[in-house]
PDB file of N, CA and C in Angstrom:
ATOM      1  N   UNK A   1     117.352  -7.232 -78.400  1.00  0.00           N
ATOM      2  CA  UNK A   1     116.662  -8.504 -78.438  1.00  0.00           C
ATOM      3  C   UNK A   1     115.731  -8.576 -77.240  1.00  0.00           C
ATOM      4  N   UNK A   2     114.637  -8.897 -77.464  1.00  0.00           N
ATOM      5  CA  UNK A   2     113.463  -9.364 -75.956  1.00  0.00           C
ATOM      6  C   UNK A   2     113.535 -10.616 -75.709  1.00  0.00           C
ATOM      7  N   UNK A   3     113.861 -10.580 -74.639  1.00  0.00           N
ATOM      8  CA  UNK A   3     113.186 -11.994 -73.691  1.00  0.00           C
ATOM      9  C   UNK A   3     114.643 -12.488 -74.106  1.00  0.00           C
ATOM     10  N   UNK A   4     115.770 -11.798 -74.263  1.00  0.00           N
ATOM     11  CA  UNK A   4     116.886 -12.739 -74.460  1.00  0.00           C
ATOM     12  C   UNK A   4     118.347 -11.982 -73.903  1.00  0.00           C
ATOM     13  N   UNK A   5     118.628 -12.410 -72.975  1.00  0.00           N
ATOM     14  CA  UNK A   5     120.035 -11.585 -72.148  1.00  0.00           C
ATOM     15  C   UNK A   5     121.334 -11.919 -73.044  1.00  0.00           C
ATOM     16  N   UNK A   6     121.420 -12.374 -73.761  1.00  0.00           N
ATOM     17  CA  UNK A   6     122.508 -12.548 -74.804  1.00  0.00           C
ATOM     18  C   UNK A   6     123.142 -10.997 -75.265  1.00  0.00           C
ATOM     19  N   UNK A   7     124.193 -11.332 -75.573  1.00  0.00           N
ATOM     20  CA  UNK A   7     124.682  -9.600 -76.212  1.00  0.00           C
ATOM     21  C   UNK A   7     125.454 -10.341 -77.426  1.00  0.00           C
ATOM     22  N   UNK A   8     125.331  -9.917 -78.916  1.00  0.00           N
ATOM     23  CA  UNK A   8     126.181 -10.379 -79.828  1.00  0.00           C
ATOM     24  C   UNK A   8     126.613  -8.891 -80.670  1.00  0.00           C
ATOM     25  N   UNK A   9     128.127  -9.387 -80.600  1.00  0.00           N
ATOM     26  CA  UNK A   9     128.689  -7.909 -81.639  1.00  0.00           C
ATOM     27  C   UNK A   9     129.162  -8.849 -82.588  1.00  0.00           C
ATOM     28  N   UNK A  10     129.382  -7.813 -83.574  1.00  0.00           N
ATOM     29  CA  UNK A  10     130.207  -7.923 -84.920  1.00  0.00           C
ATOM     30  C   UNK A  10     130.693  -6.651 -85.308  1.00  0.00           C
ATOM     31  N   UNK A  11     131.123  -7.254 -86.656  1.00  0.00           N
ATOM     32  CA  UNK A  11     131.639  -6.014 -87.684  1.00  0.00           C
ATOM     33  C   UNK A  11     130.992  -5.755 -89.228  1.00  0.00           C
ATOM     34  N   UNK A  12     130.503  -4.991 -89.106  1.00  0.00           N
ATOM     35  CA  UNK A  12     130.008  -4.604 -90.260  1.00  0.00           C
ATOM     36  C   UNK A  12     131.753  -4.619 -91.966  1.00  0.00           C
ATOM     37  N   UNK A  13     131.425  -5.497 -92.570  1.00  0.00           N
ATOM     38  CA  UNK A  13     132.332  -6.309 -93.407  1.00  0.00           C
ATOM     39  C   UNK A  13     131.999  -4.986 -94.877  1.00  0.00           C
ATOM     40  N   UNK A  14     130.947  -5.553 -95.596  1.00  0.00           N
ATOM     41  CA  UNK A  14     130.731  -4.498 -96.407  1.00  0.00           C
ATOM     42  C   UNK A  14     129.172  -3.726 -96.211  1.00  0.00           C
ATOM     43  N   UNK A  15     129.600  -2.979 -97.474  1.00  0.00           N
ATOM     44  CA  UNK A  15     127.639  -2.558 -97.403  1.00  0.00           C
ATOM     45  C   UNK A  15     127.226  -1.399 -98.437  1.00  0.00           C
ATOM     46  N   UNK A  16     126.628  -1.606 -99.472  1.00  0.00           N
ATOM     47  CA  UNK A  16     126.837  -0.760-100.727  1.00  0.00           C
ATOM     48  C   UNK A  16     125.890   0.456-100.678  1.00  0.00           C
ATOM     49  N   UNK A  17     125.044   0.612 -99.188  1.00  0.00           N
ATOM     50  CA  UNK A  17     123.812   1.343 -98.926  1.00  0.00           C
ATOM     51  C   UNK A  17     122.765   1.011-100.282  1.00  0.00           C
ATOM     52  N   UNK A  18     122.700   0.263-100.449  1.00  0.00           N
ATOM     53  CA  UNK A  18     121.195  -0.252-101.747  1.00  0.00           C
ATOM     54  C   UNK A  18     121.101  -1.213-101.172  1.00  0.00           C
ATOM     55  N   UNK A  19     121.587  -2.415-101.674  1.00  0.00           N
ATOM     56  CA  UNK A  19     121.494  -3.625-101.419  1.00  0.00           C
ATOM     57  C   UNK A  19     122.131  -4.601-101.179  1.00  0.00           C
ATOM     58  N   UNK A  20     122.899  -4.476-100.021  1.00  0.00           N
ATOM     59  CA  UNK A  20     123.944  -5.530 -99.793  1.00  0.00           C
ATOM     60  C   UNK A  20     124.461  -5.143 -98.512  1.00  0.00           C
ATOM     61  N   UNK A  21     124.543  -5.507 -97.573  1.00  0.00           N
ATOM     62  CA  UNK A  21     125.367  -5.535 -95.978  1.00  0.00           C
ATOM     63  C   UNK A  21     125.587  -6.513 -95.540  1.00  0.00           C
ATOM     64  N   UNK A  22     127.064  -6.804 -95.494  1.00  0.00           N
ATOM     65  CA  UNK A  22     127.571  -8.516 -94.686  1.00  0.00           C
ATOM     66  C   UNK A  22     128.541  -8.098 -93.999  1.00  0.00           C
ATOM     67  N   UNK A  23     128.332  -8.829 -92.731  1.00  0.00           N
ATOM     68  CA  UNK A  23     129.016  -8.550 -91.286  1.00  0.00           C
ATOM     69  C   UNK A  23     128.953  -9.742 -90.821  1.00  0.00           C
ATOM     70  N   UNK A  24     129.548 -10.088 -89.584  1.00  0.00           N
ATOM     71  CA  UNK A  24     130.022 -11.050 -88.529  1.00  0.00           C
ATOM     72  C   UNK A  24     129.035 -10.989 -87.843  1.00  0.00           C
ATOM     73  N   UNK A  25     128.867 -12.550 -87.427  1.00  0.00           N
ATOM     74  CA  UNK A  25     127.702 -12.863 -86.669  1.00  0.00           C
ATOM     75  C   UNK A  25     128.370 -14.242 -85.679  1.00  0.00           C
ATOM     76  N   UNK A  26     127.852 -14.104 -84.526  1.00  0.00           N
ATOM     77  CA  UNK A  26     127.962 -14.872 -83.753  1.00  0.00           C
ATOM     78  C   UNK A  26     129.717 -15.594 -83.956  1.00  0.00           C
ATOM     79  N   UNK A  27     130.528 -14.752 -83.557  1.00  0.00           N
ATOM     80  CA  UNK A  27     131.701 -14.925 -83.356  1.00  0.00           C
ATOM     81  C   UNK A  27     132.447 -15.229 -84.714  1.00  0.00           C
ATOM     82  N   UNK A  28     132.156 -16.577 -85.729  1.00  0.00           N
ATOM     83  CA  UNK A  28     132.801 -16.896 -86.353  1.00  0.00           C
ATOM     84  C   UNK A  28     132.299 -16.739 -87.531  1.00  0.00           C
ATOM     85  N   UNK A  29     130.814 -16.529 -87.565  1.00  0.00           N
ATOM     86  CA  UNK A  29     129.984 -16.380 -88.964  1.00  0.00           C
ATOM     87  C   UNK A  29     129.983 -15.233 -89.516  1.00  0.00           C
ATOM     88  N   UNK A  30     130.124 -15.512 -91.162  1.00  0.00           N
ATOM     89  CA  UNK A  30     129.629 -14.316 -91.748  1.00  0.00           C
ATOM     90  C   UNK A  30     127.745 -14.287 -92.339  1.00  0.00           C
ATOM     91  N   UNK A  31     127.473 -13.442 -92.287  1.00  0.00           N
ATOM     92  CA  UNK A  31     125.953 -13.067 -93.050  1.00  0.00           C
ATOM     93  C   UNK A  31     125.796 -12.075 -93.946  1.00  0.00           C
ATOM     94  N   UNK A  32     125.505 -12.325 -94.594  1.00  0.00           N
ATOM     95  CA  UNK A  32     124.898 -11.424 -96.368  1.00  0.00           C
ATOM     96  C   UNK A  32     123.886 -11.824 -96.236  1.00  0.00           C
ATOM     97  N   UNK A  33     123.187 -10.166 -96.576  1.00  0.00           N
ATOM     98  CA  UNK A  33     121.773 -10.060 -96.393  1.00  0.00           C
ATOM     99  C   UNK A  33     121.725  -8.959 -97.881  1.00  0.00           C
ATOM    100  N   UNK A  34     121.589  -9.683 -99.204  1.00  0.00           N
ATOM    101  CA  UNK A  34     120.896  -8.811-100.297  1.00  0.00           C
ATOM    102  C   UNK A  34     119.228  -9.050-100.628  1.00  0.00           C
ATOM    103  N   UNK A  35     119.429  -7.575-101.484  1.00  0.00           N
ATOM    104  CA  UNK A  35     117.910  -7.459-101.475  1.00  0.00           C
ATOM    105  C   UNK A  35     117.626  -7.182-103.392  1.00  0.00           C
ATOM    106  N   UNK A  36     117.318  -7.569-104.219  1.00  0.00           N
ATOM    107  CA  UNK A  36     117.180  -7.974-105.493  1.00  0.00           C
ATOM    108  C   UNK A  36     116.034  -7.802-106.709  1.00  0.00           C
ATOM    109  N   UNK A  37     115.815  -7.152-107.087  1.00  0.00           N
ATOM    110  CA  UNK A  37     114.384  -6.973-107.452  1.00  0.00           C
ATOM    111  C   UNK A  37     113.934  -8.138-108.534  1.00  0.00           C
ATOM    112  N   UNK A  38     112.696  -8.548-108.437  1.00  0.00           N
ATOM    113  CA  UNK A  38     112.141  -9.423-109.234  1.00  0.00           C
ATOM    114  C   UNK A  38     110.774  -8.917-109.751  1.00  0.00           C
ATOM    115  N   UNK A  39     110.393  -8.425-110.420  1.00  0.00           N
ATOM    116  CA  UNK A  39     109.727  -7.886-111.545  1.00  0.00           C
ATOM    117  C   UNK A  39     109.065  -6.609-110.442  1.00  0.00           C
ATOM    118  N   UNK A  40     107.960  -6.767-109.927  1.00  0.00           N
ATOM    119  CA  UNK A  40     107.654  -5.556-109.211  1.00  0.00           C
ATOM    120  C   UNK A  40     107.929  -5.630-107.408  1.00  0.00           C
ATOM    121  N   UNK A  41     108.255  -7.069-107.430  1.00  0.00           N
ATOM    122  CA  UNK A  41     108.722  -7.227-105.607  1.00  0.00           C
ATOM    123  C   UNK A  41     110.180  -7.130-105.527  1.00  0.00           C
ATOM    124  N   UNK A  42     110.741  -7.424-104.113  1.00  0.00           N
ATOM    125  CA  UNK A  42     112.391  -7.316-103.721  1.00  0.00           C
ATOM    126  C   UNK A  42     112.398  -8.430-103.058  1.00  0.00           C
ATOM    127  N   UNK A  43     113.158  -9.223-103.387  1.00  0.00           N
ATOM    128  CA  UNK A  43     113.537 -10.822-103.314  1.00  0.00           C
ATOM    129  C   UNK A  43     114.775 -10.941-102.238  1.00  0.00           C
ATOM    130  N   UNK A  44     114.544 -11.169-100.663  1.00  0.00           N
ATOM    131  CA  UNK A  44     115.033 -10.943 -99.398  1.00  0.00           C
ATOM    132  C   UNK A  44     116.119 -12.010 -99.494  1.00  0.00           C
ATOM    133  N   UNK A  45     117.948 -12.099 -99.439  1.00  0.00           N
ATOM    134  CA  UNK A  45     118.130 -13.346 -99.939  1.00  0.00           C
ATOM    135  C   UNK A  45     119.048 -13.015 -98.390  1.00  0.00           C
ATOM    136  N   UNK A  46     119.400 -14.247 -97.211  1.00  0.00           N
ATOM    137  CA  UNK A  46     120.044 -14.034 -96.298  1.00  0.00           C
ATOM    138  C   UNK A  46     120.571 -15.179 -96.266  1.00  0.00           C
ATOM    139  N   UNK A  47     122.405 -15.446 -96.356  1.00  0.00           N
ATOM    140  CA  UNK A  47     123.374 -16.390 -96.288  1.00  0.00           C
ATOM    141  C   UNK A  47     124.490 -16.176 -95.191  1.00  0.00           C
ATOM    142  N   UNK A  48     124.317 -17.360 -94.639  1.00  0.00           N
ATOM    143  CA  UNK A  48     124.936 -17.740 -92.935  1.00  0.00           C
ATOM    144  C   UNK A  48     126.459 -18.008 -93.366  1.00  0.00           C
ATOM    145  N   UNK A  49     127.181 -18.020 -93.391  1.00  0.00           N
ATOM    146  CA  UNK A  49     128.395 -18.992 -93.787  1.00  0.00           C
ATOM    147  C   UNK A  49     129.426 -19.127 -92.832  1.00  0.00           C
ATOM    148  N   UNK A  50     130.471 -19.998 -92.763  1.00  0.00           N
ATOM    149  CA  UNK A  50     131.504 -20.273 -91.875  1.00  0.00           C
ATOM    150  C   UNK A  50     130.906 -20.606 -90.280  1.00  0.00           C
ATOM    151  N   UNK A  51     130.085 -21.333 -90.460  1.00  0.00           N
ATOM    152  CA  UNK A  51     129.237 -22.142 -89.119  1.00  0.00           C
ATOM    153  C   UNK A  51     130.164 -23.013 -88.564  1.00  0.00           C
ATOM    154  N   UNK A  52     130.889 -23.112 -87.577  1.00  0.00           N
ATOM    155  CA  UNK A  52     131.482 -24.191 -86.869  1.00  0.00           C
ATOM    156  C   UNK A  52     130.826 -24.952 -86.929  1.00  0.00           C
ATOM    157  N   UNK A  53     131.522 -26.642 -86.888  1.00  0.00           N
ATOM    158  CA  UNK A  53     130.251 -27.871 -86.902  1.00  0.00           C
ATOM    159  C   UNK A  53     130.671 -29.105 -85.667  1.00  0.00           C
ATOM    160  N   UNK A  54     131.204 -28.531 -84.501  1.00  0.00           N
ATOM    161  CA  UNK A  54     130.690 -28.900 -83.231  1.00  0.00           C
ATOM    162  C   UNK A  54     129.768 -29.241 -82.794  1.00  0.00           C
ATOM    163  N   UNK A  55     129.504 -30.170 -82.325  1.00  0.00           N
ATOM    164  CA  UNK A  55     128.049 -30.562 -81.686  1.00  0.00           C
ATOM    165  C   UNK A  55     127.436 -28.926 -81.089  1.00  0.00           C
ATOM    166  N   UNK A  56     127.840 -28.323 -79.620  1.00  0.00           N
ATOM    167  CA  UNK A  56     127.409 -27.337 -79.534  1.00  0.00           C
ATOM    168  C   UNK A  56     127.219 -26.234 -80.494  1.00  0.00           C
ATOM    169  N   UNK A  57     127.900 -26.039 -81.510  1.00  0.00           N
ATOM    170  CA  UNK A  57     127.327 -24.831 -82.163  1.00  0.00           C
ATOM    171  C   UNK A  57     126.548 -25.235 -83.000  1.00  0.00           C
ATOM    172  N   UNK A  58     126.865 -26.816 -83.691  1.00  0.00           N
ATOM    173  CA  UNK A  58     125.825 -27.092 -84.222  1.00  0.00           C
ATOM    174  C   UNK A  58     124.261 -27.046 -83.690  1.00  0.00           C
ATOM    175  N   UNK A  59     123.858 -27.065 -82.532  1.00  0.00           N
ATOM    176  CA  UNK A  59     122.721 -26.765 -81.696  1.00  0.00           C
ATOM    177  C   UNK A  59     122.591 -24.934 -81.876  1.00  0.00           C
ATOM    178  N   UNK A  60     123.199 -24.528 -81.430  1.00  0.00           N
ATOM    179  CA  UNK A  60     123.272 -22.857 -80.851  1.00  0.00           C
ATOM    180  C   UNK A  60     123.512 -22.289 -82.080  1.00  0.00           C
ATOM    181  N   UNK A  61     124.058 -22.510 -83.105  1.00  0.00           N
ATOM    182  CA  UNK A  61     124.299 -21.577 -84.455  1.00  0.00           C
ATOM    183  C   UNK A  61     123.100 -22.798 -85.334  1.00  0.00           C
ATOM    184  N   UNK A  62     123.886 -23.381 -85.630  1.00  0.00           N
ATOM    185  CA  UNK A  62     122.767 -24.008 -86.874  1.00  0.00           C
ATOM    186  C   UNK A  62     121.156 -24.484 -86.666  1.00  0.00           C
ATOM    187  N   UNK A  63     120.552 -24.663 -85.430  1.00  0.00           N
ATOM    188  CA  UNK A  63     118.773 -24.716 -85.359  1.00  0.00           C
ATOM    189  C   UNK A  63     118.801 -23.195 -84.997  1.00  0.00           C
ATOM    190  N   UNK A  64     119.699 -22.614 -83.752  1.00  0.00           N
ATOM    191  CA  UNK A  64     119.241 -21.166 -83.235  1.00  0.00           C
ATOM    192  C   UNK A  64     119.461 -20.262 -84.109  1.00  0.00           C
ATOM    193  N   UNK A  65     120.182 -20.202 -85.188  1.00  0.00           N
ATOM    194  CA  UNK A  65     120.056 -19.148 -86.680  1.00  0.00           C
ATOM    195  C   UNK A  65     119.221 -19.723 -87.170  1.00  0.00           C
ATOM    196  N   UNK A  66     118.909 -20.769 -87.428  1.00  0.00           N
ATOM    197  CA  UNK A  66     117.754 -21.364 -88.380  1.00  0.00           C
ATOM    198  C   UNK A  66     116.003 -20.924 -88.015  1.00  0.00           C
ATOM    199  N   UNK A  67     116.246 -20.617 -86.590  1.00  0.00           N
ATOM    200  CA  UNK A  67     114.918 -20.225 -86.332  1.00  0.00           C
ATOM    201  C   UNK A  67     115.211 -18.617 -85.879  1.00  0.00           C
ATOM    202  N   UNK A  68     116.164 -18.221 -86.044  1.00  0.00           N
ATOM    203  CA  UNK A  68     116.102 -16.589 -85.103  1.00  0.00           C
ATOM    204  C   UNK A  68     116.551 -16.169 -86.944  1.00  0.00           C
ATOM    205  N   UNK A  69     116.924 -16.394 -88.287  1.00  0.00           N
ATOM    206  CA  UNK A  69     117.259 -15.655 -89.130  1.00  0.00           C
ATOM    207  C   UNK A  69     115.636 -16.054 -89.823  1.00  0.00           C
ATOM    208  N   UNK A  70     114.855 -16.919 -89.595  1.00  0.00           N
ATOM    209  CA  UNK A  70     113.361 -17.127 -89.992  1.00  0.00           C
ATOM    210  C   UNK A  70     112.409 -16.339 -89.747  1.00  0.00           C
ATOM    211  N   UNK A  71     112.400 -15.977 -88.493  1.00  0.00           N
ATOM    212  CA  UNK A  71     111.459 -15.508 -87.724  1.00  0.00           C
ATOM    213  C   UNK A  71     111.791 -13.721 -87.742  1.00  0.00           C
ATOM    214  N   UNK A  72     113.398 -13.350 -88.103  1.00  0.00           N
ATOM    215  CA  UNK A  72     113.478 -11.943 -88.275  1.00  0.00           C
ATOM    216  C   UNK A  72     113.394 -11.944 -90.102  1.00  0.00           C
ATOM    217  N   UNK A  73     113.575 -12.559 -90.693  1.00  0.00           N
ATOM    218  CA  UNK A  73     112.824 -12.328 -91.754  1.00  0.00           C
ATOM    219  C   UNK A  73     111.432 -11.784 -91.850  1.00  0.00           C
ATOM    220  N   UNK A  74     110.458 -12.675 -91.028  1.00  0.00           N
ATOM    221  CA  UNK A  74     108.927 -13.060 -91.159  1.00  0.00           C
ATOM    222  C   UNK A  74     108.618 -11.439 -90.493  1.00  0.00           C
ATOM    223  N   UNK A  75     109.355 -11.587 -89.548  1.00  0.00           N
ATOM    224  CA  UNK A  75     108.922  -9.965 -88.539  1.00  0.00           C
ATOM    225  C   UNK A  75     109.015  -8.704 -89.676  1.00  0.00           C
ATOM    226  N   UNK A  76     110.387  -8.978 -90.521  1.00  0.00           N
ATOM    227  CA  UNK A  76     110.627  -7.834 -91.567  1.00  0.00           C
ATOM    228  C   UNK A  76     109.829  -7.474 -92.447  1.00  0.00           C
ATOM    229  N   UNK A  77     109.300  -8.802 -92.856  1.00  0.00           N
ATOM    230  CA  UNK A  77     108.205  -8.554 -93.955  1.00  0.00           C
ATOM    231  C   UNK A  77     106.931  -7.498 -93.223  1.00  0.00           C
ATOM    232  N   UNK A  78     106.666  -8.515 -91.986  1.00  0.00           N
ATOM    233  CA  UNK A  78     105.000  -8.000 -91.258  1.00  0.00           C
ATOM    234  C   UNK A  78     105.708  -6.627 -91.248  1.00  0.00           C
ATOM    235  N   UNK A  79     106.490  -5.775 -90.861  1.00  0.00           N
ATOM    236  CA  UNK A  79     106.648  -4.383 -90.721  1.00  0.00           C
ATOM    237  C   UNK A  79     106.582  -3.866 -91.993  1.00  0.00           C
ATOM    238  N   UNK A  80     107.595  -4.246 -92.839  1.00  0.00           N
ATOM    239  CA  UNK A  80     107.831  -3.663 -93.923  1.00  0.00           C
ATOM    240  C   UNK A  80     106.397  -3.579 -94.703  1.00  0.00           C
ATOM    241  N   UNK A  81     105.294  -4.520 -94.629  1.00  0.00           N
ATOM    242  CA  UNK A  81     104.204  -4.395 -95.576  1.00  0.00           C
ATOM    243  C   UNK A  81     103.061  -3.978 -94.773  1.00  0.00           C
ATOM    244  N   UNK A  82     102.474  -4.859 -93.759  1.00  0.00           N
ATOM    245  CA  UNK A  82     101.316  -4.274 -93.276  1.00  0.00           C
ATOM    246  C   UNK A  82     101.519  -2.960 -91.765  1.00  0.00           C
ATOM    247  N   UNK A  83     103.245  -3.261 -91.590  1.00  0.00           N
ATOM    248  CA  UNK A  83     103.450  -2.255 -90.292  1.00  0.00           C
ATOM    249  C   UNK A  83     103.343  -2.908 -89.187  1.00  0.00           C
ATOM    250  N   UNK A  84     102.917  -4.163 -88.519  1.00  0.00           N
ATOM    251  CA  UNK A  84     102.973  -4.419 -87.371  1.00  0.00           C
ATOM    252  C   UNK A  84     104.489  -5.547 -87.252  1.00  0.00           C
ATOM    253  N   UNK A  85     104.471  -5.173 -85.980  1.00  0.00           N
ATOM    254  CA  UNK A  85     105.714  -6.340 -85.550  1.00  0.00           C
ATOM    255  C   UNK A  85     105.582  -7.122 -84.489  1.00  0.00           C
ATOM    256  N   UNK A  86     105.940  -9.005 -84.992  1.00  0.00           N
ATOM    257  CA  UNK A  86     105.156  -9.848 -84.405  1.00  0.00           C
ATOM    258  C   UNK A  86     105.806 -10.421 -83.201  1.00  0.00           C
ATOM    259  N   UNK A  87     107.620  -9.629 -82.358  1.00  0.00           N
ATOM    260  CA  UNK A  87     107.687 -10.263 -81.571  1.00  0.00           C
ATOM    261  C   UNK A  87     106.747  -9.870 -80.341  1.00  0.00           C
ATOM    262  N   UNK A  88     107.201 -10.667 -79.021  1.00  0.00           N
ATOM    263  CA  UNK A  88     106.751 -10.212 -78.227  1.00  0.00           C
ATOM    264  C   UNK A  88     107.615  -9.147 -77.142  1.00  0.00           C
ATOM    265  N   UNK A  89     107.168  -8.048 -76.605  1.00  0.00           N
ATOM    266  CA  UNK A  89     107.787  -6.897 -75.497  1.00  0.00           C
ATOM    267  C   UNK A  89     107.043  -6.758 -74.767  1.00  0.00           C
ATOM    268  N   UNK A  90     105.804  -7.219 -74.422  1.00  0.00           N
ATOM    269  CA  UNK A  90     105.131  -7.167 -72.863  1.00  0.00           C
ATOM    270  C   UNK A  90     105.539  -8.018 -72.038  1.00  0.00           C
ATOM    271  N   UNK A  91     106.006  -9.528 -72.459  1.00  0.00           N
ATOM    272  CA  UNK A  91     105.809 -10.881 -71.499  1.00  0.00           C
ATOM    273  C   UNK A  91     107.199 -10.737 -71.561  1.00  0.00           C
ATOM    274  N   UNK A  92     107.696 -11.329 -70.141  1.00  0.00           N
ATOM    275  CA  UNK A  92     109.071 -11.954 -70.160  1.00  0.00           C
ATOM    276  C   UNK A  92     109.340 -13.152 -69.973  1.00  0.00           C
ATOM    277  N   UNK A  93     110.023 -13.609 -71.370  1.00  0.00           N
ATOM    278  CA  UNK A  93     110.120 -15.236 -71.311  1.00  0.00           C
ATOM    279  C   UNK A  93     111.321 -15.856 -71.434  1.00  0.00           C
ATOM    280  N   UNK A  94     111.976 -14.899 -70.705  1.00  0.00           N
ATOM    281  CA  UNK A  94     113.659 -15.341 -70.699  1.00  0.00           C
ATOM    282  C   UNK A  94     114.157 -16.132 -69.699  1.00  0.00           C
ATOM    283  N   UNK A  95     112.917 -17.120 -68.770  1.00  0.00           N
ATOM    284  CA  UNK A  95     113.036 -18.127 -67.666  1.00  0.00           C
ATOM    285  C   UNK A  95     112.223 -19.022 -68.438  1.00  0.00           C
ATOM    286  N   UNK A  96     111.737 -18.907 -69.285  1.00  0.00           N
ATOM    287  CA  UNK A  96     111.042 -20.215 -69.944  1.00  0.00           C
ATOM    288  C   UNK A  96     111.788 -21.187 -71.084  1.00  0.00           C
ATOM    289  N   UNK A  97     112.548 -21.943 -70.788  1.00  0.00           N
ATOM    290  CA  UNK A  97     113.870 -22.496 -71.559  1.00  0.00           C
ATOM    291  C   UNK A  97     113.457 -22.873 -73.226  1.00  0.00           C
ATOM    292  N   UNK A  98     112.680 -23.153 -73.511  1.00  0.00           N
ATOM    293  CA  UNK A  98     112.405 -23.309 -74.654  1.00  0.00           C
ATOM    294  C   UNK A  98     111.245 -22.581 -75.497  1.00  0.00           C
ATOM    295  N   UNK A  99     111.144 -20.815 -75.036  1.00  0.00           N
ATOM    296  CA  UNK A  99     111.073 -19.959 -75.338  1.00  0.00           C
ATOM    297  C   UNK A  99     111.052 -19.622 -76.669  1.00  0.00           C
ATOM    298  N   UNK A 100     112.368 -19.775 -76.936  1.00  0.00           N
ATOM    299  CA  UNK A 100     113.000 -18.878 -77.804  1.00  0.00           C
ATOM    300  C   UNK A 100     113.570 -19.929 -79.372  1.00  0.00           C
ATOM    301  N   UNK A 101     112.796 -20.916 -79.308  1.00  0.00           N
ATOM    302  CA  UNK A 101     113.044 -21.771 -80.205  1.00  0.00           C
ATOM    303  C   UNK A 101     111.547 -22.047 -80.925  1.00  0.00           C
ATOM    304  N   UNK A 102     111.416 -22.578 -82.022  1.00  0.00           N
ATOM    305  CA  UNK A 102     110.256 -23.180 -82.908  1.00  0.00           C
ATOM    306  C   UNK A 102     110.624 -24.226 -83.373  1.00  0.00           C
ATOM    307  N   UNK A 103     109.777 -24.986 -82.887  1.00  0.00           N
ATOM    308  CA  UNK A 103     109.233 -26.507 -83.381  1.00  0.00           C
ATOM    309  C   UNK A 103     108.154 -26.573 -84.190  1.00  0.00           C
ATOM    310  N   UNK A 104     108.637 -27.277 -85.532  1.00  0.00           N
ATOM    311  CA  UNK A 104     108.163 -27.239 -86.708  1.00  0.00           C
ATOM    312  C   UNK A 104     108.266 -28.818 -86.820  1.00  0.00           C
ATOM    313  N   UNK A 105     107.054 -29.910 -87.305  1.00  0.00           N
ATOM    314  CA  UNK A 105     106.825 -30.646 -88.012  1.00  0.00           C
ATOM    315  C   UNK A 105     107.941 -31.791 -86.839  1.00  0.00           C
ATOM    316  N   UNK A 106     107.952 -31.607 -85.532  1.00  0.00           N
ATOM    317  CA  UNK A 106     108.911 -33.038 -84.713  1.00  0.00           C
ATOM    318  C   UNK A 106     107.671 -34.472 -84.214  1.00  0.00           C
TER     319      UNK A 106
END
């Protein structure tokens, strides 16, 4: 991860090597990430589940997956189709507190 001192493990749960890998995320969550074909494209489908609903994780899991499982989508596509990738690795913005979040439509 750039610009982010965090370390997250899991366990890789299943994974059929085609289309399907779900593992542990952020301590208590699971994620499934299938991939599906729809006539000539592959239809990216990614499900969060077992989110604690604490005020804090509700902040730190439910907006911070909401914008970090968005934005590695968006990056997947830009690689996967035109080849470039849109985070950033020159700047370090891991002292800039609200960095690492997107504000959409407040």
């Amino acid at each position: 991860w750039h610009n982010w001192d965090g370390e997250e493990k899991g366990e890789i749960l299943r994974a059929n090597g085609r289309d399907l890998i779900e593992f542990t995320f952020a301590e208590f969550c699971r994620v499934t990430v299938e991939l599906n074909t729809e006539g000539n494209q592959v239809l990216v489908t990614l499900t969060q589940t077992n989110i604690p609903t604490d005020e804090q994780n509700k902040m730190n899991i439910h907006v911070g997956c909401s914008n970090g499982w968005t934005f590695w989508l968006a990056n997947l596509k830009a690689y996967l189709e035109p080849g470039i990738l849109l985070h950033e690795t020159k700047t370090d913005l891991r002292n800039v507190p609200l960095a690492t979040f997107q504000f959409v439509n407040i």
